[in-house]
PDB file of N, CA and C in Angstrom:
ATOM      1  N   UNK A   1     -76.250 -82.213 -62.118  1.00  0.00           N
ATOM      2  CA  UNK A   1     -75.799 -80.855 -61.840  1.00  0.00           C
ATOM      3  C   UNK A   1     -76.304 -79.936 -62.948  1.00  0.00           C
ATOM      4  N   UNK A   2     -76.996 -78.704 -62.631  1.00  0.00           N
ATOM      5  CA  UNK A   2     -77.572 -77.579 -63.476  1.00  0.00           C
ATOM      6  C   UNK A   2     -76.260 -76.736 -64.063  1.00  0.00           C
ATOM      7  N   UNK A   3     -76.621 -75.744 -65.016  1.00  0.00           N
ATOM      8  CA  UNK A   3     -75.271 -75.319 -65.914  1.00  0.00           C
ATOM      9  C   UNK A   3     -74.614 -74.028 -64.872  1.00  0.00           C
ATOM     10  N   UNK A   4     -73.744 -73.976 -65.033  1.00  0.00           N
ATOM     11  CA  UNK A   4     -72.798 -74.007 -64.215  1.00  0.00           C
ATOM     12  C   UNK A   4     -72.669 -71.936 -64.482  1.00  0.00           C
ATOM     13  N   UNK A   5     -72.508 -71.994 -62.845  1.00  0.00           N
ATOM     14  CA  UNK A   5     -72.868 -70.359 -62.547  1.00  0.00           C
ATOM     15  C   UNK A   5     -71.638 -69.572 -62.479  1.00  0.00           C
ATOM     16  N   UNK A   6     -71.690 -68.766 -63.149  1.00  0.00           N
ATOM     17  CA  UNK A   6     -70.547 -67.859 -64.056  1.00  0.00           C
ATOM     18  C   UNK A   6     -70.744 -66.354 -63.373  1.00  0.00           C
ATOM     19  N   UNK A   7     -69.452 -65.840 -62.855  1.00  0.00           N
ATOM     20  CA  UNK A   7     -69.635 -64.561 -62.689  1.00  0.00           C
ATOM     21  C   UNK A   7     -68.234 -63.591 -63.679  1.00  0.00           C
ATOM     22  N   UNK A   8     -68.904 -62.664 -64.160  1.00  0.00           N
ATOM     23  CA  UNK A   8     -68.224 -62.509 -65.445  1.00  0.00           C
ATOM     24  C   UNK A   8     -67.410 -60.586 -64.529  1.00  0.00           C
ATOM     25  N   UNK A   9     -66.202 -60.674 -64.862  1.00  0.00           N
ATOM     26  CA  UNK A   9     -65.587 -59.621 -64.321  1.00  0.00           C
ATOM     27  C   UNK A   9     -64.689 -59.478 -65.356  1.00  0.00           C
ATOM     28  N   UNK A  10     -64.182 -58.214 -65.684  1.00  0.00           N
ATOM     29  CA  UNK A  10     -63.332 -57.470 -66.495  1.00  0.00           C
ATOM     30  C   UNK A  10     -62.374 -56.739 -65.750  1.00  0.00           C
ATOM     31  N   UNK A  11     -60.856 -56.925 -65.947  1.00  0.00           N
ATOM     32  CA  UNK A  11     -59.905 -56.701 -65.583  1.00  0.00           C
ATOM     33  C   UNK A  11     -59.215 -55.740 -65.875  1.00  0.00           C
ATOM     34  N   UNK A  12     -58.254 -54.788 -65.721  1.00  0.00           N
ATOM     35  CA  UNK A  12     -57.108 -54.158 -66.370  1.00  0.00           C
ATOM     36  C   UNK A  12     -55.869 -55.088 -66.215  1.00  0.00           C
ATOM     37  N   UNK A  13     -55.548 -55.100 -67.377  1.00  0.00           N
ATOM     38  CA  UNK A  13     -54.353 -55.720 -67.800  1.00  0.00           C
ATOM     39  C   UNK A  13     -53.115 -56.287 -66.363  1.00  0.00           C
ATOM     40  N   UNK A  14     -52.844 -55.426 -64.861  1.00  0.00           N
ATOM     41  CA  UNK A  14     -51.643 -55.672 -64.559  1.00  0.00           C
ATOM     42  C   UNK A  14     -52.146 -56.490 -63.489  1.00  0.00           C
ATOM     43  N   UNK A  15     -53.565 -56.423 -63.026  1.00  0.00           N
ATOM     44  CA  UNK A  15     -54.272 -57.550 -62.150  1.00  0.00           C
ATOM     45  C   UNK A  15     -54.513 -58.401 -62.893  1.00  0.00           C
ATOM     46  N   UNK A  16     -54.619 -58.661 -64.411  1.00  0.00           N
ATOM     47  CA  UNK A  16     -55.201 -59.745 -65.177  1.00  0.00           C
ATOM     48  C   UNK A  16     -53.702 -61.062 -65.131  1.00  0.00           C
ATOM     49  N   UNK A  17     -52.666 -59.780 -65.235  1.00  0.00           N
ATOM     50  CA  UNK A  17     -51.480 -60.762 -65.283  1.00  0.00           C
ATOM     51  C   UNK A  17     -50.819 -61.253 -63.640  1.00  0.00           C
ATOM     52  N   UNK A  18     -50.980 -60.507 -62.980  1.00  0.00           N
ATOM     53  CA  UNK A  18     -51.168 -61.286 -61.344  1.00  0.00           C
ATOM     54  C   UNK A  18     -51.724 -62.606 -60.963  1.00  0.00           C
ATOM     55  N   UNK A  19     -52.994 -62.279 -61.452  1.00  0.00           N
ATOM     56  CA  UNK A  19     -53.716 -63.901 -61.208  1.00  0.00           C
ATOM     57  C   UNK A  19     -53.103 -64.354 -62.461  1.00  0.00           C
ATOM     58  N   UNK A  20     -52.933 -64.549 -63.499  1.00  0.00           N
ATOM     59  CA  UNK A  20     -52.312 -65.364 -64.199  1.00  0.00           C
ATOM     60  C   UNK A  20     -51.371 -66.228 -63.562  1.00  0.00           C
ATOM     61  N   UNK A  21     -50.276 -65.079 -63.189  1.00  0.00           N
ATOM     62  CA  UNK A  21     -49.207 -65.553 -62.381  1.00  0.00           C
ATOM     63  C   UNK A  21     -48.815 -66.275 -61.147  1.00  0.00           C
ATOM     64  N   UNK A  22     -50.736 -66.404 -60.879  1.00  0.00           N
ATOM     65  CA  UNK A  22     -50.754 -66.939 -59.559  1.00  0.00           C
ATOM     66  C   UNK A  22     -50.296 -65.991 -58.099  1.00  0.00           C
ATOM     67  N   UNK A  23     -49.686 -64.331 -58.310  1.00  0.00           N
ATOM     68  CA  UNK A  23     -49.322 -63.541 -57.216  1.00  0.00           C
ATOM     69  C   UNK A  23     -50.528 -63.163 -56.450  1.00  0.00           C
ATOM     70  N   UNK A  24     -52.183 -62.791 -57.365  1.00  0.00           N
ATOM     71  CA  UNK A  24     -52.634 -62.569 -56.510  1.00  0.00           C
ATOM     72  C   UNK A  24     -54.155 -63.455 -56.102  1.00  0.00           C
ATOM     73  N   UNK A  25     -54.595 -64.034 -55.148  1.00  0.00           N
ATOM     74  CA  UNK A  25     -55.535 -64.699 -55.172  1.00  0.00           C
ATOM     75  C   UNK A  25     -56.767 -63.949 -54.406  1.00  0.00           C
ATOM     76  N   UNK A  26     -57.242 -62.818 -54.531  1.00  0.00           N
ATOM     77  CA  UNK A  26     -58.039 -62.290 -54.074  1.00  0.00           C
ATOM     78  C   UNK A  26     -58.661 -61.363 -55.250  1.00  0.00           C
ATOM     79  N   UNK A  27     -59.523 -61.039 -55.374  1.00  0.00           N
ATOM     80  CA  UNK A  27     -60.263 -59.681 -56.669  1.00  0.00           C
ATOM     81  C   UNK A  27     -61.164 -58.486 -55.581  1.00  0.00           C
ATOM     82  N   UNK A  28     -60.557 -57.484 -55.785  1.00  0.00           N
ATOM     83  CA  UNK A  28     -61.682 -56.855 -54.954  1.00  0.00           C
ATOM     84  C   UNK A  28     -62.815 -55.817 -55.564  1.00  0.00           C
ATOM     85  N   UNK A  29     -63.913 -55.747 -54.902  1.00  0.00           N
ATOM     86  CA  UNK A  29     -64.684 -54.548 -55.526  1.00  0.00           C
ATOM     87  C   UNK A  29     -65.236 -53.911 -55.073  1.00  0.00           C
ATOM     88  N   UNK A  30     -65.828 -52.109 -54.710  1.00  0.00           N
ATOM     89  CA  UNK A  30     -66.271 -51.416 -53.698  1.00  0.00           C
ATOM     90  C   UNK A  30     -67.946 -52.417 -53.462  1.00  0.00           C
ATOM     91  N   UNK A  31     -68.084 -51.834 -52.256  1.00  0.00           N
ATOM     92  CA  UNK A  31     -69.635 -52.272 -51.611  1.00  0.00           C
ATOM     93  C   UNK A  31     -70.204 -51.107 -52.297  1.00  0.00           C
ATOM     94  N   UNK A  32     -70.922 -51.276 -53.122  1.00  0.00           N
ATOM     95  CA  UNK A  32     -71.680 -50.198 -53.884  1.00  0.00           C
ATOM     96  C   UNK A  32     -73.215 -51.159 -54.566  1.00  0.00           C
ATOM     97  N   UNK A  33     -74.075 -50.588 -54.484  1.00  0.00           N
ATOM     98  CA  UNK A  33     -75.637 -51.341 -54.855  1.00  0.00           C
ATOM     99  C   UNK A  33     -75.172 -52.278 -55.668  1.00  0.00           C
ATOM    100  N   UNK A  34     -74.575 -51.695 -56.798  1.00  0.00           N
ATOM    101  CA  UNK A  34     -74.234 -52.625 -58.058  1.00  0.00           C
ATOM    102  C   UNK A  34     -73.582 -54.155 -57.821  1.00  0.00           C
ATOM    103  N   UNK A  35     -72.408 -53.404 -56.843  1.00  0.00           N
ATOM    104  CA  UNK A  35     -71.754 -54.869 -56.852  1.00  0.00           C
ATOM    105  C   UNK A  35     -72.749 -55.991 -55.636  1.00  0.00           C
ATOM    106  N   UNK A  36     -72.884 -55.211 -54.632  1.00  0.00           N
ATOM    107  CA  UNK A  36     -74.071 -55.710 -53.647  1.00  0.00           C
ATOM    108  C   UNK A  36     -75.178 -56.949 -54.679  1.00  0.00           C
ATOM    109  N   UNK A  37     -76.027 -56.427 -55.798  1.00  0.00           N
ATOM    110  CA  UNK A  37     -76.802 -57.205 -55.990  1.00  0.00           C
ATOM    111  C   UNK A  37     -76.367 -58.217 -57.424  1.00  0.00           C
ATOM    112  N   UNK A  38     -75.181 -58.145 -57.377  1.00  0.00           N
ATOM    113  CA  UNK A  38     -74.473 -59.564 -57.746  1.00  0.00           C
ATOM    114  C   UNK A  38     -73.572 -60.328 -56.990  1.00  0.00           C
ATOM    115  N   UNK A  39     -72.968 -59.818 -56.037  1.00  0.00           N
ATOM    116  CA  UNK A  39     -72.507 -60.843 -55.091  1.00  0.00           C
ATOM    117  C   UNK A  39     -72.795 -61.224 -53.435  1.00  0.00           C
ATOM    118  N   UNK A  40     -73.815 -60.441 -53.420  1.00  0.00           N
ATOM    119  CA  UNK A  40     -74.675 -60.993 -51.678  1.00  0.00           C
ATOM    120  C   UNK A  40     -75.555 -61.778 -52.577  1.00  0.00           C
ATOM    121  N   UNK A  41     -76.087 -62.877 -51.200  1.00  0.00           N
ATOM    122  CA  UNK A  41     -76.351 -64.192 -51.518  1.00  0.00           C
ATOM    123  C   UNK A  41     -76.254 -65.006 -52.792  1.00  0.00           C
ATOM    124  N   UNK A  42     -75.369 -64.248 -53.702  1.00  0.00           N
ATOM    125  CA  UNK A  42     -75.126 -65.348 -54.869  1.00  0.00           C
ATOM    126  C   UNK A  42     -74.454 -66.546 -54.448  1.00  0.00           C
ATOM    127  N   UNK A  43     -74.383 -67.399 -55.613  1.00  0.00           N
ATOM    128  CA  UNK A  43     -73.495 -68.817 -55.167  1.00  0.00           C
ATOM    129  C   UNK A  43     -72.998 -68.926 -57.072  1.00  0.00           C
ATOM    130  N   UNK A  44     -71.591 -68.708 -57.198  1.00  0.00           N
ATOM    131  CA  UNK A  44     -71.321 -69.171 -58.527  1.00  0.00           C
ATOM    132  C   UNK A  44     -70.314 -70.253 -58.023  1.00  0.00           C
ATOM    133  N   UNK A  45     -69.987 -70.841 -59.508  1.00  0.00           N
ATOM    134  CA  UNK A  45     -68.601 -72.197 -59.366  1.00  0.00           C
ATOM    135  C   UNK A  45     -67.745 -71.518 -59.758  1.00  0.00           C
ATOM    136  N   UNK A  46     -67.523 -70.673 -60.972  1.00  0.00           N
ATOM    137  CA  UNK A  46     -66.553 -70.052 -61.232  1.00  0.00           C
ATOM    138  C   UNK A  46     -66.569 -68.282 -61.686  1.00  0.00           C
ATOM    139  N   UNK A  47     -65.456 -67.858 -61.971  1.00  0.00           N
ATOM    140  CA  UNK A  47     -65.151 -66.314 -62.537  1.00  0.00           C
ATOM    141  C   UNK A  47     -64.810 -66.534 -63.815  1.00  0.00           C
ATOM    142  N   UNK A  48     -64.956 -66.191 -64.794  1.00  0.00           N
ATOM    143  CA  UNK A  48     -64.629 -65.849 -66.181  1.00  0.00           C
ATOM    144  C   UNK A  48     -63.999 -63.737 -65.933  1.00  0.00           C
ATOM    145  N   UNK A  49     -62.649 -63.945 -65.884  1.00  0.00           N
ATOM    146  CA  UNK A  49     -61.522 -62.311 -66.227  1.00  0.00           C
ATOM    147  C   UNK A  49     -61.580 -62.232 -67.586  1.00  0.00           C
ATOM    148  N   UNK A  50     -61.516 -60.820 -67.940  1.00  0.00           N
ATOM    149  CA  UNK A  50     -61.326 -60.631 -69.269  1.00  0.00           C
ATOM    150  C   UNK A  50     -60.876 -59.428 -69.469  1.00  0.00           C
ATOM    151  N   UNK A  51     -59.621 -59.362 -69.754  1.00  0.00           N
ATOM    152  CA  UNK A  51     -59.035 -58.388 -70.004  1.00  0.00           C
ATOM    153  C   UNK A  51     -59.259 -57.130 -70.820  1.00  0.00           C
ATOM    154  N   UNK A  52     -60.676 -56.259 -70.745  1.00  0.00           N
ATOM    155  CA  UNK A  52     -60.849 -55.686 -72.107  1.00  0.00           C
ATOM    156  C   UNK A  52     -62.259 -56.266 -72.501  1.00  0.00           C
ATOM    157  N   UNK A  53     -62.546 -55.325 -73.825  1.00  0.00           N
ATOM    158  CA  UNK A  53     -64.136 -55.806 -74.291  1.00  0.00           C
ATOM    159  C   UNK A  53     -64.071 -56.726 -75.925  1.00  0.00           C
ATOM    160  N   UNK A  54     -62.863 -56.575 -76.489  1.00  0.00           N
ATOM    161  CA  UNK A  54     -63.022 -57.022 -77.354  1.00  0.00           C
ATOM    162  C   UNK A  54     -63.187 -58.519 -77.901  1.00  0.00           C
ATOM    163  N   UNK A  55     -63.343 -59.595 -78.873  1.00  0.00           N
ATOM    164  CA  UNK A  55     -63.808 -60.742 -79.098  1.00  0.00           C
ATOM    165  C   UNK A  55     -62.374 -61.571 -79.113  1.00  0.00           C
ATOM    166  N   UNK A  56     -61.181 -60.646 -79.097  1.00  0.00           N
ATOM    167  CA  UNK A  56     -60.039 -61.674 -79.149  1.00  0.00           C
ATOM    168  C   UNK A  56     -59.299 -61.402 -77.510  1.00  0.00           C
ATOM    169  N   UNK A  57     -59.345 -60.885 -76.945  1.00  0.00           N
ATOM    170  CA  UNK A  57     -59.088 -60.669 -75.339  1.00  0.00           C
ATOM    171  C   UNK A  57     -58.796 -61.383 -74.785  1.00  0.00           C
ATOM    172  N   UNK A  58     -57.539 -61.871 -73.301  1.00  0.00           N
ATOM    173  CA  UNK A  58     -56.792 -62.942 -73.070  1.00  0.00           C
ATOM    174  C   UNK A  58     -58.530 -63.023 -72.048  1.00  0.00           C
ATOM    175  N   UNK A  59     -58.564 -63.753 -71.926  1.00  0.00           N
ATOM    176  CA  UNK A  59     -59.672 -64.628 -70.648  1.00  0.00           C
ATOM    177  C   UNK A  59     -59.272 -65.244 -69.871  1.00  0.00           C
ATOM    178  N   UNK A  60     -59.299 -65.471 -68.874  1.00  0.00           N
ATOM    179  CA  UNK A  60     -59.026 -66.999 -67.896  1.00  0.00           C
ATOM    180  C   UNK A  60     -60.604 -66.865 -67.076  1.00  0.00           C
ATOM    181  N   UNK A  61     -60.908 -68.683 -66.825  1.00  0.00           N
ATOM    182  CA  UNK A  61     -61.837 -68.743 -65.943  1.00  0.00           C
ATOM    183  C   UNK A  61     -60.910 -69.136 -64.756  1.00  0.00           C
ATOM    184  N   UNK A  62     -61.708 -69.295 -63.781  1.00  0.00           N
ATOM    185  CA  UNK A  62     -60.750 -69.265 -62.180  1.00  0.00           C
ATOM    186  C   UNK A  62     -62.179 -69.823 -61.310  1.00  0.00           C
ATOM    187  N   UNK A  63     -61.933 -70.828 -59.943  1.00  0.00           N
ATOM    188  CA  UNK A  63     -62.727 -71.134 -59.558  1.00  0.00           C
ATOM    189  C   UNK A  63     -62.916 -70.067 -58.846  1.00  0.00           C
ATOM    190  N   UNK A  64     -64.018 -70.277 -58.397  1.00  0.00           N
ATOM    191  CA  UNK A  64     -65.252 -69.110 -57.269  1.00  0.00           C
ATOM    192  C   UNK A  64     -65.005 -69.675 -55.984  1.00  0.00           C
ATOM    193  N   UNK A  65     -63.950 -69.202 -54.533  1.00  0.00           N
ATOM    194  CA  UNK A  65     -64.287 -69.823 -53.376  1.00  0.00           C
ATOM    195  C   UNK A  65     -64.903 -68.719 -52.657  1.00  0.00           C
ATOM    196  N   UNK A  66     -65.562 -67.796 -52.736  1.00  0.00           N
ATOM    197  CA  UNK A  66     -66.540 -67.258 -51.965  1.00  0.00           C
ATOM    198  C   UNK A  66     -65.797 -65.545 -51.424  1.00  0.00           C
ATOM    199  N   UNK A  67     -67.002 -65.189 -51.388  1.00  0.00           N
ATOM    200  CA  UNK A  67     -66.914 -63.893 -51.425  1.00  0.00           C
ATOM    201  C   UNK A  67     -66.791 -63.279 -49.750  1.00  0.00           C
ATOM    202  N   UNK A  68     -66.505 -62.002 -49.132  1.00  0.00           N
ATOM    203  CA  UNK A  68     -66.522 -61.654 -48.039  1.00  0.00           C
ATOM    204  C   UNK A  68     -66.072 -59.921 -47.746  1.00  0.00           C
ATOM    205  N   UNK A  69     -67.012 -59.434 -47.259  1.00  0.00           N
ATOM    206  CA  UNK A  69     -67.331 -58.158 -46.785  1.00  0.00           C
ATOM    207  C   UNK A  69     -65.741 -57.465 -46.099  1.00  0.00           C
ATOM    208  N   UNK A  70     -65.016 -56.839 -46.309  1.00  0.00           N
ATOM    209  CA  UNK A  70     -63.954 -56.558 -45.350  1.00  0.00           C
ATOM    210  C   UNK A  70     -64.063 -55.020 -45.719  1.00  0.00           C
ATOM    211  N   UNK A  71     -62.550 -54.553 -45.115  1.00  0.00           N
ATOM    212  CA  UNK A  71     -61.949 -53.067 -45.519  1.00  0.00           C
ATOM    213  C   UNK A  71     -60.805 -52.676 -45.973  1.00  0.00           C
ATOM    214  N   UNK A  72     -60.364 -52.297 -46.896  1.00  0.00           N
ATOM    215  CA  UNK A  72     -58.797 -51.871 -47.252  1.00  0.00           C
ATOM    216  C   UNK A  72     -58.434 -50.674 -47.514  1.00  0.00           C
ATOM    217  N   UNK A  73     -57.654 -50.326 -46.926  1.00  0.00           N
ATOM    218  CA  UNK A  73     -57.099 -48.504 -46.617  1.00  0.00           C
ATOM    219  C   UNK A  73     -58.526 -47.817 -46.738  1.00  0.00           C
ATOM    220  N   UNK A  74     -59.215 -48.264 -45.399  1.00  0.00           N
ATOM    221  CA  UNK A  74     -59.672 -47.766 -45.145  1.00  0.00           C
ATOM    222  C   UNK A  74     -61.766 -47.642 -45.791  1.00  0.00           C
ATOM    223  N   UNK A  75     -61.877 -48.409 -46.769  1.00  0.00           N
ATOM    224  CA  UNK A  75     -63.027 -48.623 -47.791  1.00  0.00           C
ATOM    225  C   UNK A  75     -63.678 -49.654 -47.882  1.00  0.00           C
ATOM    226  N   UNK A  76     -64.687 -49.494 -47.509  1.00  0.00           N
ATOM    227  CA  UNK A  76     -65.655 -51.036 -47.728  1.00  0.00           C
ATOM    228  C   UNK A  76     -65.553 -51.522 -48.720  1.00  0.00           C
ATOM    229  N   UNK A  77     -65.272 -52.729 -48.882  1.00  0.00           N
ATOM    230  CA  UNK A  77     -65.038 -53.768 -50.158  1.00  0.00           C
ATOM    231  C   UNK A  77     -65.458 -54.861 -50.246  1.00  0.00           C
ATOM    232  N   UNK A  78     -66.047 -55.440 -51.133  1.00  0.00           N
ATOM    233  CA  UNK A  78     -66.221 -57.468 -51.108  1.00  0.00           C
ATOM    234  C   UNK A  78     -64.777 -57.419 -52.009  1.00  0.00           C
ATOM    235  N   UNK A  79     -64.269 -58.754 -50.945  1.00  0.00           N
ATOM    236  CA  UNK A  79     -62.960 -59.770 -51.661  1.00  0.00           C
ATOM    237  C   UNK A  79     -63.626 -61.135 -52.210  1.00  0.00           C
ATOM    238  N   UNK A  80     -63.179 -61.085 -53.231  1.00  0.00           N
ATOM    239  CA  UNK A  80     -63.196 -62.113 -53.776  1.00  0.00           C
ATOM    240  C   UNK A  80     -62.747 -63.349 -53.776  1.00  0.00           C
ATOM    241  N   UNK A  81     -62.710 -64.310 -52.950  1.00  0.00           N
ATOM    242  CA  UNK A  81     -61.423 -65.677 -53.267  1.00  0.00           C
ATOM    243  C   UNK A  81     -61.303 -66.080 -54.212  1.00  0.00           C
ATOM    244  N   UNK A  82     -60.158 -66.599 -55.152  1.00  0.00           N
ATOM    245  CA  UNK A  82     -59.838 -66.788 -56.167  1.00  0.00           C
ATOM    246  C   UNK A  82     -59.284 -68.849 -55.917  1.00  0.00           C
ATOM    247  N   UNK A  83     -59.801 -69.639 -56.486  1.00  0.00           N
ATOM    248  CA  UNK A  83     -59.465 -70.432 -56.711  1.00  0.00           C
ATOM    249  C   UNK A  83     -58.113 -70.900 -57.805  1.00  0.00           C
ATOM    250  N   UNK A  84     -58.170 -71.918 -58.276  1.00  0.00           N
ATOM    251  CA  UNK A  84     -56.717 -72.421 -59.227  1.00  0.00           C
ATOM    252  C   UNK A  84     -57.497 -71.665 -60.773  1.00  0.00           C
ATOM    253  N   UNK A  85     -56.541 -71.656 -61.349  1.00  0.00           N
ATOM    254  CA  UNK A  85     -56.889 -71.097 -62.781  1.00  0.00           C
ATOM    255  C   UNK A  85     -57.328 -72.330 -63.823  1.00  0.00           C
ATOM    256  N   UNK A  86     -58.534 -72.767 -64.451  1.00  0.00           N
ATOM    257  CA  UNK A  86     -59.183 -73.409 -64.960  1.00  0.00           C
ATOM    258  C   UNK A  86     -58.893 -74.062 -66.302  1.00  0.00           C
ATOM    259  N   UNK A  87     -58.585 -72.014 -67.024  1.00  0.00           N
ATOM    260  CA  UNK A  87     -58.365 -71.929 -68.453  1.00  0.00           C
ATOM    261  C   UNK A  87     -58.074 -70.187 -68.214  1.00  0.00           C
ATOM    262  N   UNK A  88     -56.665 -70.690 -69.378  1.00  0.00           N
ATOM    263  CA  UNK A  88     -56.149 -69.419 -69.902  1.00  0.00           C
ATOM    264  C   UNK A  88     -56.145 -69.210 -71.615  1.00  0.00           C
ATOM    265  N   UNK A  89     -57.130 -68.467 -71.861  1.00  0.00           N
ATOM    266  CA  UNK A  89     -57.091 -68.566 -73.646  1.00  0.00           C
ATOM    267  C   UNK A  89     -56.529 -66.926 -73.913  1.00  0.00           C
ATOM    268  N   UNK A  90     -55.525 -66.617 -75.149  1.00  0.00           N
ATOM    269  CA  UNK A  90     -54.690 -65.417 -75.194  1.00  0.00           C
ATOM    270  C   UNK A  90     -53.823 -64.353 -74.665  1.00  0.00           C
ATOM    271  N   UNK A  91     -53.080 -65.289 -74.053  1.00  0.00           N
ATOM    272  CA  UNK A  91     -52.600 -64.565 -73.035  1.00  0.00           C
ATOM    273  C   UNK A  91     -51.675 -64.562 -73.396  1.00  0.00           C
ATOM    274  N   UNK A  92     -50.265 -64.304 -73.522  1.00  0.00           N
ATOM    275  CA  UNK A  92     -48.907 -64.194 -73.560  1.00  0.00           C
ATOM    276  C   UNK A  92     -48.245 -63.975 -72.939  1.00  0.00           C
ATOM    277  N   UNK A  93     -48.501 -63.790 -71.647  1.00  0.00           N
ATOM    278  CA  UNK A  93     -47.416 -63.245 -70.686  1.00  0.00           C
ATOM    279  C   UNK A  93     -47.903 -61.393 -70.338  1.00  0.00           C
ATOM    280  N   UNK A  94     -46.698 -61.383 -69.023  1.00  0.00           N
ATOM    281  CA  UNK A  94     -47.260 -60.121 -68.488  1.00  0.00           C
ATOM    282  C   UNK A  94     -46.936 -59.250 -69.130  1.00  0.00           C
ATOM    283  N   UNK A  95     -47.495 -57.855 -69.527  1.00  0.00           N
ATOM    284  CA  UNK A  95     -47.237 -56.824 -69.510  1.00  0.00           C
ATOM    285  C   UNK A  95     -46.114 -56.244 -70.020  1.00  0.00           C
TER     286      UNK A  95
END
């Protein structure tokens, strides 16, 4: 097996503590070029969240079950499936 395909997303804090918590298992993001030419026909294993830009920031990786085109109130979006949580490094709890 080749090294292992990482899609790297940055969170705000009250979705970071959702999936922590296991409440939410979906990530969403507008259909916009940007997000388009990282998640049509990609294939990753997992998500690396990160709460923030800095070097001490809570992280969790989370498996990758696949991405899909929908709409919510009304807005084109890719959802994200969110697999089990991998690794949680700095986290403390919610909010």
């Amino acid at each position: 097996m080749g090294e292992k395909r990482i899609l790297h997303l940055t969170l705000e804090r009250q979705y970071f503590d959702e999936i922590a918590l296991g409440r939410k298992t979906e990530e969403y993001r507008e259909q916009k070029n940007y997000w388009a030419t990282r998640l049509e026909g990609r294939e990753y294993d997992t998500i690396i969240f990160r709460n923030g830009y800095g070097p001490e920031v809570p992280e969790m990786e989370v498996e990758f079950k696949g991405v899909r085109k929908t709409t919510r109130k009304g807005d084109a979006i890719y959802a994200i499936k969110l697999g089990k949580i991998l690794t949680l490094k700095r986290w403390t709890g919610p909010a």
